[in-house]
Protein backbone atom coordinates (compact mmCIF):
# COMPACT_ATOMS: atom_id res chain seq x y z
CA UNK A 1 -15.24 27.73 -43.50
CA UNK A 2 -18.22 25.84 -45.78
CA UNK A 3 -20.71 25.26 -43.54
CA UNK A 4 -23.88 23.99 -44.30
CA UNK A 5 -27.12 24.34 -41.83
CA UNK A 6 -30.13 22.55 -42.09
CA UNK A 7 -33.44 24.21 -41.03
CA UNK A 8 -32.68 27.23 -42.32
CA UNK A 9 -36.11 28.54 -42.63
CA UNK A 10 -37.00 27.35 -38.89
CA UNK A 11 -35.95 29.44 -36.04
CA UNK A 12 -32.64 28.04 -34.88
CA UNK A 13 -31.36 27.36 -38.47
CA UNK A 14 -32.28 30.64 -39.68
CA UNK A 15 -29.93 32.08 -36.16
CA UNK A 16 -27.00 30.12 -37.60
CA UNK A 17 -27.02 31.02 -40.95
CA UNK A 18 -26.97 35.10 -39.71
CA UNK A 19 -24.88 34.33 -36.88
CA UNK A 20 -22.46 32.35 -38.81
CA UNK A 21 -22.43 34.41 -42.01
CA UNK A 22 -21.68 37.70 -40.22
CA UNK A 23 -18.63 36.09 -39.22
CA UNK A 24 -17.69 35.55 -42.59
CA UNK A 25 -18.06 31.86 -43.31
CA UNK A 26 -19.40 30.16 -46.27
CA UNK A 27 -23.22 29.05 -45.75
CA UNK A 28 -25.30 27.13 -46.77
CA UNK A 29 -28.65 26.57 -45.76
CA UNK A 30 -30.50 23.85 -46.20
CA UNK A 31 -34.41 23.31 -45.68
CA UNK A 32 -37.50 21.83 -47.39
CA UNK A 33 -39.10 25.09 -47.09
CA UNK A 34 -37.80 27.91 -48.79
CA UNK A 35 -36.98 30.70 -46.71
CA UNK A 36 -34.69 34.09 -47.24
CA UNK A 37 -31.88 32.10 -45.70
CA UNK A 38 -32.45 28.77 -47.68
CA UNK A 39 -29.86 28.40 -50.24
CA UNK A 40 -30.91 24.76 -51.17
CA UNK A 41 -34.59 23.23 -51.15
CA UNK A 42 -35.16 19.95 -50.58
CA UNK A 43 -35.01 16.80 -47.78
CA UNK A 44 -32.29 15.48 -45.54
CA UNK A 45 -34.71 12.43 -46.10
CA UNK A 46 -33.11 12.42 -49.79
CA UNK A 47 -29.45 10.60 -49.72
CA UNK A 48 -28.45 12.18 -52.90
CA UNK A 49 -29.42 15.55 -52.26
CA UNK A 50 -27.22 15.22 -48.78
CA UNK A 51 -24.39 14.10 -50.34
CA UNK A 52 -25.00 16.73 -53.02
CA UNK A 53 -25.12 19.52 -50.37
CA UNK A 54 -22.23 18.50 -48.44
CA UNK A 55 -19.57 18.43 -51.02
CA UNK A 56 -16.57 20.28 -49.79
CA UNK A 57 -17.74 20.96 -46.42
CA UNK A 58 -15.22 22.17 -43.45
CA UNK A 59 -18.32 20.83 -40.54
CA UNK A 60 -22.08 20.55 -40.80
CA UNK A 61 -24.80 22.00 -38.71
CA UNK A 62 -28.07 20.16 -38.13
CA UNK A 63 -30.88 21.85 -36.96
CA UNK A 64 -33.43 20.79 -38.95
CA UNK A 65 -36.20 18.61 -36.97
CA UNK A 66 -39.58 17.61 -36.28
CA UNK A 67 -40.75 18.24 -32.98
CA UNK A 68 -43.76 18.61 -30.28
CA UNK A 69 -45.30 21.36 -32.41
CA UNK A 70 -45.14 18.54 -35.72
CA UNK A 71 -47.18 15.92 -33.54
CA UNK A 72 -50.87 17.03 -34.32
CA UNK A 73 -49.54 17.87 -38.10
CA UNK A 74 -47.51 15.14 -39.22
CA UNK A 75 -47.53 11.24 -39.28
CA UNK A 76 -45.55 9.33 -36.77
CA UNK A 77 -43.17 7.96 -39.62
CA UNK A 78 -42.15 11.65 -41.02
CA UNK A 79 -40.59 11.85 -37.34
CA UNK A 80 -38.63 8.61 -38.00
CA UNK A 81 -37.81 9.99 -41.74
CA UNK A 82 -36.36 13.44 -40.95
CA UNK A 83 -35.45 12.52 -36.94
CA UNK A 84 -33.60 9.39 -37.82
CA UNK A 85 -33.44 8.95 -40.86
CA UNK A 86 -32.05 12.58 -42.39
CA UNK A 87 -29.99 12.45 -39.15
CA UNK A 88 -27.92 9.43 -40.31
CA UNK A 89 -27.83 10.51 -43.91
CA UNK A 90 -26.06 13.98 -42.17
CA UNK A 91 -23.92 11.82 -40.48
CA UNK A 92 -22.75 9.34 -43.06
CA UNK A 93 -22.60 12.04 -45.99
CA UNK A 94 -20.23 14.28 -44.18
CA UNK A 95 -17.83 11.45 -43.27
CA UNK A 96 -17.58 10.40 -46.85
CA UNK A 97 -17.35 14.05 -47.51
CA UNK A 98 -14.40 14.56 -45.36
């Protein structure tokens, strides 16, 4: 399977991609930071990079947040962005992907 994971270069994303590649599948991870396991740098924030990174995709896995450890480093909006906003972008870019 094609399987793209966001937060690649965070702790849970980073699991995934090892986990998941060791069993053979196709993946792709997926950060704004680049990291050994971070295939493709940029922002769930950006619609056209989503769509871009989801082309041909058997399932998606989103593990890329902000979260209590963000609060004191980021603006309240940048939670909304990535939190809400990157979510839905996920969400609607792997439907029209399917």
């Amino acid at each position: 399977m094609r399987i793209p994971v966001t937060g690649s270069a965070g702790h849970l994303g980073e699991a995934l991609v090892r986990t998941l590649s060791d069993q053979g599948h196709v993946v792709v991870g997926i950060d704004i930071a680049e990291s050994e396991l971070t295939h493709r740098v940029g922002s769930i924030v950006d619609r056209s990079f989503v769509a871009d990174c989801l082309a041909g995709i058997d399932v998606v896995l989103h593990a890329a947040t902000l979260h209590k450890p963000h609060v004191a480093t980021h603006p309240r909006q940048e939670f909304v962005d990535v939190n809400i906003t990157g979510a839905l972008n996920l969400l609607e870019e792997a439907v029209a992907a399917s």
